[in-house]
Protein backbone atom coordinates (compact mmCIF):
# COMPACT_ATOMS: atom_id res chain seq x y z
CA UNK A 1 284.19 119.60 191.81
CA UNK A 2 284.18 118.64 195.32
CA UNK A 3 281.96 115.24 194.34
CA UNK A 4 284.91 114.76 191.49
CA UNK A 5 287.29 114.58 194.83
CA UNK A 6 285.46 112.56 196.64
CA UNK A 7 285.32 110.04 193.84
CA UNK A 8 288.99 110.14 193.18
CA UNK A 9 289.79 109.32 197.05
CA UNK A 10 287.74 106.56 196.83
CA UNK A 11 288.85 105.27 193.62
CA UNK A 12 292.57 105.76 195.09
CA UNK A 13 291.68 104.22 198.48
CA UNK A 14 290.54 100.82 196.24
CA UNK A 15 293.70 101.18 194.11
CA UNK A 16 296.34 101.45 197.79
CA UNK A 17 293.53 98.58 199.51
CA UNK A 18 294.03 95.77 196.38
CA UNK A 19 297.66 96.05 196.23
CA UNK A 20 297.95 96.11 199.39
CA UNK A 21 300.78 99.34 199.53
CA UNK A 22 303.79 98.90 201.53
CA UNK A 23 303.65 101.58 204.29
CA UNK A 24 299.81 101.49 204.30
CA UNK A 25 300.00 103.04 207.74
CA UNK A 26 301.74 106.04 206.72
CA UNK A 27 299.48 106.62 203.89
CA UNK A 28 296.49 106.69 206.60
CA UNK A 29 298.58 109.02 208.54
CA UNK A 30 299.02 111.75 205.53
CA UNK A 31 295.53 111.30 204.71
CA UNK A 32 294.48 112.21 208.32
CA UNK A 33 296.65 114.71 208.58
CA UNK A 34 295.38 116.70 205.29
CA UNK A 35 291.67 115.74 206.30
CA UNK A 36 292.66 117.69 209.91
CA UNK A 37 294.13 120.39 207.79
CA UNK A 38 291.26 120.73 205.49
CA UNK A 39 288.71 121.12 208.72
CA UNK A 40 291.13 123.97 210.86
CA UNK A 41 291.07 126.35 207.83
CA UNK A 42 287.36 125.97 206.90
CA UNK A 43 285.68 129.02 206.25
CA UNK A 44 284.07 130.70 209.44
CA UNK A 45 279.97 130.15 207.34
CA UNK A 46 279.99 126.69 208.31
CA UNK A 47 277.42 126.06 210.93
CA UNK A 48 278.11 126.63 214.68
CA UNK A 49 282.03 127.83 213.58
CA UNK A 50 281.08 131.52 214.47
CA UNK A 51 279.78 130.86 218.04
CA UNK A 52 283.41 129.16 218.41
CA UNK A 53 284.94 132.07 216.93
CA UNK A 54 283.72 134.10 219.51
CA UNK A 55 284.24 132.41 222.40
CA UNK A 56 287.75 131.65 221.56
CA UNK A 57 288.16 135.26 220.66
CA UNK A 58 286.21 136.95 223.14
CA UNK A 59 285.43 134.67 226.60
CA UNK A 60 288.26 132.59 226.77
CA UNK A 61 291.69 133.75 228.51
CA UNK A 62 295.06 132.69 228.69
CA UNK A 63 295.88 130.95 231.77
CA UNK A 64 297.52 133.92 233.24
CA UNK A 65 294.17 135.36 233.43
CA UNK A 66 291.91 132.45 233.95
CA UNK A 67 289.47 133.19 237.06
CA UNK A 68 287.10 131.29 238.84
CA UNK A 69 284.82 133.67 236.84
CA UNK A 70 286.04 132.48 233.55
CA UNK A 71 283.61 130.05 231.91
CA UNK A 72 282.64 129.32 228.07
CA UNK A 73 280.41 130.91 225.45
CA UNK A 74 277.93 129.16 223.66
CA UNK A 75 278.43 125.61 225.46
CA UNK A 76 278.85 123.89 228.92
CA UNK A 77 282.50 121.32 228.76
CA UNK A 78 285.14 122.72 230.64
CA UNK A 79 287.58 120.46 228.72
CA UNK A 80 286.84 121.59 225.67
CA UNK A 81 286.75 125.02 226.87
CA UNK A 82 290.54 124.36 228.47
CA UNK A 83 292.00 123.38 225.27
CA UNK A 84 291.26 127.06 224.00
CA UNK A 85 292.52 128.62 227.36
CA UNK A 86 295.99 126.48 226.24
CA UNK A 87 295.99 127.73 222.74
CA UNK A 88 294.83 130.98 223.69
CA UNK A 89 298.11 131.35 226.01
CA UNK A 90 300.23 131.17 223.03
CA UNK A 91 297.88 132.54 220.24
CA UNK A 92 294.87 134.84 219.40
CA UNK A 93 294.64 133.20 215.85
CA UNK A 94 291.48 131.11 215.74
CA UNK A 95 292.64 129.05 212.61
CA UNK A 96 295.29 127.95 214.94
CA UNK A 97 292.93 127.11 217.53
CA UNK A 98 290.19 124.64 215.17
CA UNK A 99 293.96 123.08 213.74
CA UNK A 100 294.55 121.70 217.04
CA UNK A 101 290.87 120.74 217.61
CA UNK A 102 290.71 118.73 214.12
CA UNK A 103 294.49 117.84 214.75
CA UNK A 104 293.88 116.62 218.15
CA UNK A 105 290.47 114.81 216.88
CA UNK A 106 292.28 112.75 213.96
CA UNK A 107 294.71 111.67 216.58
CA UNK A 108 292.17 109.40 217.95
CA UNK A 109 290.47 108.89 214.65
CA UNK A 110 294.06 107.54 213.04
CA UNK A 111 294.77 105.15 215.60
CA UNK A 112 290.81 103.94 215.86
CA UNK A 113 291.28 103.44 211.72
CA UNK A 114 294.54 101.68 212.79
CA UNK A 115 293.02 99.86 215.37
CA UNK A 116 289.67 97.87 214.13
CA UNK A 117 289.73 98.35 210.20
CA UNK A 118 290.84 95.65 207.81
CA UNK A 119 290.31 98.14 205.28
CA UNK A 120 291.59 101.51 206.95
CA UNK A 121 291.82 104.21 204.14
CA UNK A 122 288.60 102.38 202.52
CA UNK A 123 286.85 102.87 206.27
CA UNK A 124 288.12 106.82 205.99
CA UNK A 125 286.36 107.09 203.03
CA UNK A 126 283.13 106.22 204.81
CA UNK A 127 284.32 108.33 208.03
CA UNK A 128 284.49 111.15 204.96
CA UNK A 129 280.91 110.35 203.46
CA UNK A 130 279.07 109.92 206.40
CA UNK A 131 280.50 112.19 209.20
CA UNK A 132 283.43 114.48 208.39
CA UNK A 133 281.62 117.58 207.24
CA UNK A 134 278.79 117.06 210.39
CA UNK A 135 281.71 116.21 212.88
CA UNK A 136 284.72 118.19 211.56
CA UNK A 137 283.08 121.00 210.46
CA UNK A 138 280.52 122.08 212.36
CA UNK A 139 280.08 119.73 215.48
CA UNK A 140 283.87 119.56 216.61
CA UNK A 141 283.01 118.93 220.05
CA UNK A 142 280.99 115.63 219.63
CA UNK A 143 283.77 115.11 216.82
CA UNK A 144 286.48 115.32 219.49
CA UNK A 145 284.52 113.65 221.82
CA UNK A 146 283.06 110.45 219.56
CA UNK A 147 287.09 110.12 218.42
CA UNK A 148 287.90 109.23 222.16
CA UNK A 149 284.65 106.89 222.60
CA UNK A 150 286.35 105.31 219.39
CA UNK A 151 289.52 104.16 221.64
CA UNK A 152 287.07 103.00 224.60
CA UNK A 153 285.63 100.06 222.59
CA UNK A 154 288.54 97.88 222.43
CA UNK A 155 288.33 97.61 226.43
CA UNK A 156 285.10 96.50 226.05
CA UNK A 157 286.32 93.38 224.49
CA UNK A 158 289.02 93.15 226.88
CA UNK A 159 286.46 93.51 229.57
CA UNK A 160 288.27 96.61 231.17
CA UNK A 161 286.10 98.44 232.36
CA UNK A 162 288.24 100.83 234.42
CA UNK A 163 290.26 101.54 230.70
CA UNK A 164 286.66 102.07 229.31
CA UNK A 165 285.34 104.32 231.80
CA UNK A 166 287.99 106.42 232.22
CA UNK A 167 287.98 106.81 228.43
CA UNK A 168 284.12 107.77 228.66
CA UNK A 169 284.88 110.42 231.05
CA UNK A 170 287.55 111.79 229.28
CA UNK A 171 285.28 112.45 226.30
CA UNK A 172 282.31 113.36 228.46
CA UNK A 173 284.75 116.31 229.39
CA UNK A 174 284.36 117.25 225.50
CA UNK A 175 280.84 116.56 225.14
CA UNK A 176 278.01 115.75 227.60
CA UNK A 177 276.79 113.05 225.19
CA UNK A 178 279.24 111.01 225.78
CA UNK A 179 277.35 109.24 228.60
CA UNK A 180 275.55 107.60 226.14
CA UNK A 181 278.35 105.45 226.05
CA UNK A 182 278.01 104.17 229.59
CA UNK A 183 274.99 101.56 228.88
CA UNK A 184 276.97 99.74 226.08
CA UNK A 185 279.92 98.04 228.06
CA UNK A 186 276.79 96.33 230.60
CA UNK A 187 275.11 95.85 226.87
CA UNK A 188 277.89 93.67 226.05
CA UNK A 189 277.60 91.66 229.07
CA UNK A 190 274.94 90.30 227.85
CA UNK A 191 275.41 87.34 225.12
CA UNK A 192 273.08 88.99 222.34
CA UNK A 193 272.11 86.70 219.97
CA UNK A 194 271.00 87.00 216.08
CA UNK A 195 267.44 86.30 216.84
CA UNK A 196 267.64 88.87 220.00
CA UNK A 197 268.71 91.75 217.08
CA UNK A 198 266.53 91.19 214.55
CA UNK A 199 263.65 90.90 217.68
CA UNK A 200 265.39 94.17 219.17
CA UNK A 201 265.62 96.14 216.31
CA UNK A 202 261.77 95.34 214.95
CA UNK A 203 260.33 96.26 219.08
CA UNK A 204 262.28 99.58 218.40
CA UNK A 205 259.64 100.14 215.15
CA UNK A 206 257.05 99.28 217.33
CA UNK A 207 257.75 101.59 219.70
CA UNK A 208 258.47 104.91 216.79
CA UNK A 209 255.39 103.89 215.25
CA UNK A 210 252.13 103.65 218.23
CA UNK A 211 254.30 104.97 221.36
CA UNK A 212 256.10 107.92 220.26
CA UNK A 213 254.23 110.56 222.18
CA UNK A 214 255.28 108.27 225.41
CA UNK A 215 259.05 108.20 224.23
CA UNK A 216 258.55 112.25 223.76
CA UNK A 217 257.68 112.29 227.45
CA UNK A 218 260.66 110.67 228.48
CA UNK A 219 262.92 112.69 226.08
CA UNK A 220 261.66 115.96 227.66
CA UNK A 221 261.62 114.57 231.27
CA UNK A 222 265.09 113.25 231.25
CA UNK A 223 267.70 114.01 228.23
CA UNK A 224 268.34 117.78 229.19
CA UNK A 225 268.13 116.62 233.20
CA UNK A 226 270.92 114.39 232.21
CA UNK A 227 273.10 117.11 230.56
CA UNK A 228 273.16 114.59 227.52
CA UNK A 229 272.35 117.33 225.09
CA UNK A 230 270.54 120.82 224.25
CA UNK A 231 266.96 121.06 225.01
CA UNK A 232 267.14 122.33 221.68
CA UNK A 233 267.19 119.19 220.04
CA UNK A 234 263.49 118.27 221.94
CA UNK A 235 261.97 121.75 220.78
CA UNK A 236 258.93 121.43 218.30
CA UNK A 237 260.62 122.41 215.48
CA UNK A 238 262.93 119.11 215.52
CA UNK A 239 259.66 116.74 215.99
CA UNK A 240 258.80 114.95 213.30
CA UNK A 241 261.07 116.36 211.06
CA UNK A 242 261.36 113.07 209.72
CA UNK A 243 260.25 110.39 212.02
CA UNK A 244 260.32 106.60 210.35
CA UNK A 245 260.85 108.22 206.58
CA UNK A 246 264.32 109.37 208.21
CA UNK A 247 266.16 107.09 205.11
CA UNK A 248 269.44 106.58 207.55
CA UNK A 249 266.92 104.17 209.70
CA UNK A 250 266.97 101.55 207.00
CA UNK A 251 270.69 102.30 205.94
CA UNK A 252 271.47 101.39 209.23
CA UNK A 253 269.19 98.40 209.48
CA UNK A 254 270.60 97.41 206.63
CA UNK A 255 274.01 97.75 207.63
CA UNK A 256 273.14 95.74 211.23
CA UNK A 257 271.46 92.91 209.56
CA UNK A 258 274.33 92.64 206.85
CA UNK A 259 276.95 92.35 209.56
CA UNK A 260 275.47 90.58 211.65
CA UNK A 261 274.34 87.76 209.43
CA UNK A 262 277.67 87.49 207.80
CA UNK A 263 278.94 86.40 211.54
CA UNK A 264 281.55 84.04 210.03
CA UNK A 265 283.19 86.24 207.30
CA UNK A 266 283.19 89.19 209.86
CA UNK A 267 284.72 87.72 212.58
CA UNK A 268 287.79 86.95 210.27
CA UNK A 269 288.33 90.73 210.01
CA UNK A 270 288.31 91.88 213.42
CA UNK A 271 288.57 90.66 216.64
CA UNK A 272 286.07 93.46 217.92
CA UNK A 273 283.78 91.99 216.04
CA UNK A 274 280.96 91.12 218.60
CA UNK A 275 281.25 94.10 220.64
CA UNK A 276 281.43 96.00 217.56
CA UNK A 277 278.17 94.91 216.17
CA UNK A 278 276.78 95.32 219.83
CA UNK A 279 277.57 98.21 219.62
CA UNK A 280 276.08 99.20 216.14
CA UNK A 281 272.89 97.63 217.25
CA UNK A 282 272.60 99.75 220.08
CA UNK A 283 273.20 102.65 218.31
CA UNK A 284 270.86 101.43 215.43
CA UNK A 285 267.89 100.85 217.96
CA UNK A 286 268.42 104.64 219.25
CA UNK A 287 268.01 105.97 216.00
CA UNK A 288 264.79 104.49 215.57
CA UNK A 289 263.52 104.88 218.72
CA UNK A 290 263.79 108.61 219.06
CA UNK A 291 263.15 108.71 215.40
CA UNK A 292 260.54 111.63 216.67
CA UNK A 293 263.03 113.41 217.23
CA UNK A 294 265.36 113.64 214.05
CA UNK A 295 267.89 115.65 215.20
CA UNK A 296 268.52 114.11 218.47
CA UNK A 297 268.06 110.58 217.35
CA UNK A 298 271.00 111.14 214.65
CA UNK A 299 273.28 113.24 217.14
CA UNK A 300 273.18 110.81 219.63
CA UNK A 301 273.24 107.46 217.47
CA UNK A 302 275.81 108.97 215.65
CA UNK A 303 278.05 108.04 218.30
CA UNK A 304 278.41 104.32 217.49
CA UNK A 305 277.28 104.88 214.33
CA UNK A 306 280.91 106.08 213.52
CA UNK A 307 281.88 102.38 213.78
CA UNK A 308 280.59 101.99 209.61
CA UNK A 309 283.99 103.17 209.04
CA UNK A 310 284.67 99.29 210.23
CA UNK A 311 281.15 97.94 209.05
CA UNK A 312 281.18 99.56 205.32
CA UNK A 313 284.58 98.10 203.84
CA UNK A 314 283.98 95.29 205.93
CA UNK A 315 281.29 94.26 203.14
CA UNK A 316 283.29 93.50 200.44
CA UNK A 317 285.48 90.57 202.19
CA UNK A 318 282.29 89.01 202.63
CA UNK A 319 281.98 88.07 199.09
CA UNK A 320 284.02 85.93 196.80
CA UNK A 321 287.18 87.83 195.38
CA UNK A 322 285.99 87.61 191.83
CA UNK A 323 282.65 89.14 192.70
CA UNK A 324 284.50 91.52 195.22
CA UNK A 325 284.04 94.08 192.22
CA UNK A 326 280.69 94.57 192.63
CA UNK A 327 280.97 95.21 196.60
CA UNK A 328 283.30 97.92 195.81
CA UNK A 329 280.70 99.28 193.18
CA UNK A 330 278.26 99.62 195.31
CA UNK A 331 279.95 100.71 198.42
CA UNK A 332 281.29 103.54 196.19
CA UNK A 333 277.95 104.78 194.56
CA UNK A 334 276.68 104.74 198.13
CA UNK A 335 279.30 106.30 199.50
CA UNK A 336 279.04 109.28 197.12
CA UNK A 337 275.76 109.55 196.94
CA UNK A 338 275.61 110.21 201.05
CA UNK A 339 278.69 112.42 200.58
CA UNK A 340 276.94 114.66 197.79
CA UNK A 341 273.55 115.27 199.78
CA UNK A 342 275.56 115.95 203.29
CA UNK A 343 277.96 118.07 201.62
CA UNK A 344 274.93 120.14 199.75
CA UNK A 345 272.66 119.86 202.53
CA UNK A 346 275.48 121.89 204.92
């Protein structure tokens, strides 16, 4: 049934995309809104939801009783762990408190859809298959905190740094792995080239495939020293979970060599375009890195990765408008097909 939905929302997102609806931004608005809806009244089994359950309920206080002994359950950002001590002065009810987490998250998302996407309710159906039920659902801090990252990026291209950075430590505030973020705008300094990419991209195999143990070193010298993330994510148990089989490595290969050997089309649709695919190439050469690591690899790619929502319905316009159909097929079965295994895989 849910599947059936998702097919429908993409079928309607091509239907509002080709005839180009008047009021297109209000449709993206109502569909954010009911996707933010949707995530606050989840049901409290989805991963991680009960550890925010109780520290909303039990460790965090209204203001008139925050102390300098007050501190959060279950994680370490004070920001996030202010925005319950807010909702918690004027409510107990913790379905009021993930509504203005997902509301407050789809803020950002809405005007980063707005913002970069030539397709926007096409690039919310790939937000939807690839990281609502991970982000929205279950990891609403990195989902909060990824949103913001989203509205960094355009200073990149501006080359404001003090816009970008200030953005960065706003979401850091939500999530610690936000500082991941801080490499890309000196990244995009640099004038990558095609050929540097492809060369990038195949000395990140390299590297997974006869130097893992040394980037498992480094993981468990520095990633939890840097507050980046859980040492959970570098406990044995998340080793070599997947490593190079991990079939999101060559999705977003794929994906990076698509976009960024369609330069000419893909400029036309954004004027992000370069720091955009800078920044999907950094995020694509993490992935397979720390491939070791599965579940660190895809939290902390994931955090550029988000920019497929730009990449994905960015494919069809590179091909002729009569062939366009066959884009859309694609993107669709694609889309669906990642939507059904996250969805049964929660």
């Amino acid at each position: 049934m849910v599947i059936s939905f998702y097919i429908a929302f993409y079928l309607f997102a091509l239907y509002a995309e080709s005839l180009q609806l008047r009021n297109k931004r209000y449709w993206l608005m109502a569909i954010c809104f009911v996707l933010a809806y949707l995530a606050g009244i989840r049901d409290i089994s989805w991963n991680d939801t009960e550890v925010y359950v109780a520290s909303f309920q039990i460790y965090t206080p209204p203001i008139s009783d925050l102390s300098q002994y007050s501190k959060p359950y279950g994680y370490d950002e004070q920001g996030f762990y202010y925005i319950g001590v807010i909702v918690k002065t004027f409510t107990s009810n913790v379905t009021l408190y993930f509504l203005t987490i997902a509301f407050l998250s789809f803020y950002f998302l809405y005007k980063a859809f707005d913002k970069y996407c030539l397709y926007p309710i096409l690039g919310v159906c790939a937000y939807v298959s690839r990281f609502y039920l991970a982000r929205n659902f279950m990891q609403i801090r990195a989902g909060l905190s990824y949103a913001i990252i989203l509205i960094a990026v355009q200073y990149i291209t501006t080359k404001d740094w003090k816009r970008y950075f200030a953005w960065v430590f706003v979401a850091y505030l939500f999530h610690h792995s936000a500082l991941i973020a801080v490499p890309l705008y000196f990244l995009c300094m640099i004038d990558i080239k095609k050929k540097h990419i492809v060369i990038g991209t195949a000395i990140a195999f390299l590297i997974a495939a006869f130097y893992s143990n040394v980037v498992r070193a480094f993981v468990a010298d520095s990633v939890t020293d840097l507050t980046i993330m859980d040492e959970t994510y570098i406990q044995a148990e998340y080793q070599r979970e997947w490593g190079l089989s991990n079939p999101m490595i060559y999705f977003q290969t794929f994906l990076l060599m698509f976009y960024t050997f369609t330069e000419n089309r893909m400029r036309l649709t954004t004027s992000h375009y370069i720091t955009i695919r800078n920044a999907y190439f950094y995020s694509t050469v993490i992935l397979i890195t720390l491939s070791c690591y599965t579940a660190l690899s895809g939290r902390v790619s994931s955090q550029f990765a988000t920019l497929e929502m730009v990449i994905i319905p960015s494919i069809a316009y590179s091909f002729m408008k009569k062939d366009r159909w066959i884009a859309y097929l694609g993107i669709g079965v694609a889309l669906t097909a990642i939507f059904y295994l996250n969805y049964y895989s929660k």
